[in-house]
C-alpha atoms as a PDB file:
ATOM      1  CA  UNK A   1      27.083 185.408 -75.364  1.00  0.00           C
ATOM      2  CA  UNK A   2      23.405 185.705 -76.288  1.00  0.00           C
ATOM      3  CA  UNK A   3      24.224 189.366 -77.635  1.00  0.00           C
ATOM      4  CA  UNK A   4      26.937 188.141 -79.938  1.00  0.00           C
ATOM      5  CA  UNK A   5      24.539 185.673 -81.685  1.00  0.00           C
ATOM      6  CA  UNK A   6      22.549 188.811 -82.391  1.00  0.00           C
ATOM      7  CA  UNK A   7      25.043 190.585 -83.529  1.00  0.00           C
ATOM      8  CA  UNK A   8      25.987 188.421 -86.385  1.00  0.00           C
ATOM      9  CA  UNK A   9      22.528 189.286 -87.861  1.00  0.00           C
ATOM     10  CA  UNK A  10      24.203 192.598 -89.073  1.00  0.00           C
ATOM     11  CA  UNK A  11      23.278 195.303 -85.837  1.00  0.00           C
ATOM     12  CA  UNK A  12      25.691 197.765 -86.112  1.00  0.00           C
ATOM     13  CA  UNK A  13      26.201 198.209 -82.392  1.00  0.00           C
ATOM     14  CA  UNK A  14      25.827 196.149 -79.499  1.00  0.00           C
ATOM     15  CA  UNK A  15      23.846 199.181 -77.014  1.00  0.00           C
ATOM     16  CA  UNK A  16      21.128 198.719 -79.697  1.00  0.00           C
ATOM     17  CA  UNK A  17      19.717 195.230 -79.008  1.00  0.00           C
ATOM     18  CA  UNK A  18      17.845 194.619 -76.020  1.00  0.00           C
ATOM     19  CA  UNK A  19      17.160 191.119 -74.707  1.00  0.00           C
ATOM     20  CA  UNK A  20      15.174 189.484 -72.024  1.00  0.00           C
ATOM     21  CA  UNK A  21      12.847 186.733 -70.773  1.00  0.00           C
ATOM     22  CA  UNK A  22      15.334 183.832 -71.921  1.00  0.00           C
ATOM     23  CA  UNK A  23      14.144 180.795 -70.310  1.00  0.00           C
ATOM     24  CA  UNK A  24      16.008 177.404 -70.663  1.00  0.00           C
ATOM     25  CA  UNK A  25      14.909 173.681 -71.880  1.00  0.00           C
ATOM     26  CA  UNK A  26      15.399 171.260 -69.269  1.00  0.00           C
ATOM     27  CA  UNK A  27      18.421 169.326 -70.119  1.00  0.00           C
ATOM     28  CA  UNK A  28      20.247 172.073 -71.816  1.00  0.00           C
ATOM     29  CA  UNK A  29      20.942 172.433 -74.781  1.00  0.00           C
ATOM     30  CA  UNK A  30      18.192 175.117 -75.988  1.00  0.00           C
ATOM     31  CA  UNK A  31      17.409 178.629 -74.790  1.00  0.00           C
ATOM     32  CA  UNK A  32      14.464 180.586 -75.940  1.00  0.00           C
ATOM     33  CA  UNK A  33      13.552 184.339 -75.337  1.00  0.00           C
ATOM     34  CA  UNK A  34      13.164 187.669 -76.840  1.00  0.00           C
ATOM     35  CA  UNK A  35      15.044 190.623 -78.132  1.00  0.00           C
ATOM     36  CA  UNK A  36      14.358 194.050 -79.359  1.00  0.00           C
ATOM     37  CA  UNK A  37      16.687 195.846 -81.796  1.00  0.00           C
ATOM     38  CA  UNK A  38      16.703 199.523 -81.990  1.00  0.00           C
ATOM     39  CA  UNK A  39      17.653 201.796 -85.433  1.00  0.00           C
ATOM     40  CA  UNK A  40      19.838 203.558 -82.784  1.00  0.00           C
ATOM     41  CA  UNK A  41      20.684 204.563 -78.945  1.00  0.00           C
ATOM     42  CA  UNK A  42      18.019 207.230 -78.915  1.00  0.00           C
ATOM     43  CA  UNK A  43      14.951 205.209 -79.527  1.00  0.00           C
ATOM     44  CA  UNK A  44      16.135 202.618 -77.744  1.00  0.00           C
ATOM     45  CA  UNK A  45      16.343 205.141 -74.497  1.00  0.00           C
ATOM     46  CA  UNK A  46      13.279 206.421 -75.366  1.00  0.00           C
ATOM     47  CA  UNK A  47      10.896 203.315 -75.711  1.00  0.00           C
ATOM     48  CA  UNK A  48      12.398 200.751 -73.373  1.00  0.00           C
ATOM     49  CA  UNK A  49      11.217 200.741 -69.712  1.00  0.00           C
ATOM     50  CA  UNK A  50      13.448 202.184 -67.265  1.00  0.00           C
ATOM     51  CA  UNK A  51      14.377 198.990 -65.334  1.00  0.00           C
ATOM     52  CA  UNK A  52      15.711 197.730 -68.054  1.00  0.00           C
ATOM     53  CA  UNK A  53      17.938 200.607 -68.958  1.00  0.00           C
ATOM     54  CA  UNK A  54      19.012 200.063 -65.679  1.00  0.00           C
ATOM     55  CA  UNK A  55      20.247 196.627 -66.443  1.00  0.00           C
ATOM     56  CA  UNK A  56      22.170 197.812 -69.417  1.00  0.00           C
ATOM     57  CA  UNK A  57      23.727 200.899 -67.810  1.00  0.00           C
ATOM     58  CA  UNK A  58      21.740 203.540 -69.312  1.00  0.00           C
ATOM     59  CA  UNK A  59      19.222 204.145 -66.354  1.00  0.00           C
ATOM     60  CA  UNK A  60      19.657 205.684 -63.090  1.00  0.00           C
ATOM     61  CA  UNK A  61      20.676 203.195 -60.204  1.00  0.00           C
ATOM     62  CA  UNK A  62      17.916 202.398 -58.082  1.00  0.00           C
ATOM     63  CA  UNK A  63      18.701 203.736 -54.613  1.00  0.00           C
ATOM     64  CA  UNK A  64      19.114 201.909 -51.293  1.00  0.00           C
ATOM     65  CA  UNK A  65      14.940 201.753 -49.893  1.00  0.00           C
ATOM     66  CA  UNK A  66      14.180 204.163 -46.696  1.00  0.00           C
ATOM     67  CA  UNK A  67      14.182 201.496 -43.954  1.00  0.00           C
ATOM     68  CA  UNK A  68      17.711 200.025 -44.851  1.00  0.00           C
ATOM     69  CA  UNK A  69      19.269 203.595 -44.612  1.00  0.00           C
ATOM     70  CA  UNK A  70      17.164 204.552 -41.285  1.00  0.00           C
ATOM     71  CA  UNK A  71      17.787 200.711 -39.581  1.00  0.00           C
ATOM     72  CA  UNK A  72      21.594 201.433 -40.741  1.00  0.00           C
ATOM     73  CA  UNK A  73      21.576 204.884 -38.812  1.00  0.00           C
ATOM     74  CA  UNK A  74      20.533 203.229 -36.174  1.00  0.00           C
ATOM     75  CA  UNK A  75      22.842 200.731 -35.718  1.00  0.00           C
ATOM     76  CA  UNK A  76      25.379 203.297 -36.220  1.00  0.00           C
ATOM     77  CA  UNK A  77      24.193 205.818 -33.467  1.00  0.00           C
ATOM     78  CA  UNK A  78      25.245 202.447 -31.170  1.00  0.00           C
ATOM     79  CA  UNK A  79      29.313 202.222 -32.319  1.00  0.00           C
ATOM     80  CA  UNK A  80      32.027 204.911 -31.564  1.00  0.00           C
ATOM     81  CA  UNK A  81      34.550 206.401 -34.146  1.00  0.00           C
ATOM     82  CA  UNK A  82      36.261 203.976 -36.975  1.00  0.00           C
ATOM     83  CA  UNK A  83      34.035 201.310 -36.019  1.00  0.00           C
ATOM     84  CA  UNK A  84      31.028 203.102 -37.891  1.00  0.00           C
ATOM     85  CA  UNK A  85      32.923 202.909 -40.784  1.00  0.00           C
ATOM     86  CA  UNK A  86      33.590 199.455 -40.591  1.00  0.00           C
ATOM     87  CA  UNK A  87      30.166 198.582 -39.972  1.00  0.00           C
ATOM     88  CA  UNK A  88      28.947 195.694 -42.649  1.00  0.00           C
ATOM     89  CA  UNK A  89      25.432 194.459 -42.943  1.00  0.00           C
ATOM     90  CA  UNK A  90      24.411 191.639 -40.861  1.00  0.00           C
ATOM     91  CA  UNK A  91      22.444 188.300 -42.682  1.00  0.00           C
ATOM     92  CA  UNK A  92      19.756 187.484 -41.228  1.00  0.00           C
END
């Protein structure tokens, strides 16, 4: 939504506007934040950080951290056949 109202401001492609930090007014109403826009899809891959190419779908994914995958494997090592397969996380 907050993309399109950028795009009527003549950008020539969507991949080239970057926006973030939009905080709302209590009540509603009014949103306020900031957004870059980029002459094309190289500089903006060069110059924004990588967490927020991430976001758009340009960065790598950030992978699952070392003690989920190890307390996973563990979990595992205590089911038979299918049923590690099956195996969801628990909430806590």
């Amino acid at each position: 939504f907050k993309v399109n109202k950028l795009l009527n401001h003549k950008v020539p492609d969507e991949n080239q506007v970057s926006i973030f930090g939009f905080k709302t007014k209590f009540g509603g109403g009014k949103t306020t934040g900031f957004g870059l826009i980029y002459d094309d899809l190289a500089s903006l891959k060069r110059y924004e950080p990588n967490y927020r190419k991430t976001r758009m779908g340009f960065g790598k994914p950030q992978l699952p951290a070392r003690k989920s995958v190890k307390e996973r494997r563990n979990r595992n090592k205590k089911l038979r056949g299918k049923a590690k397969g099956k195996q969801v996380a628990k909430k806590k």
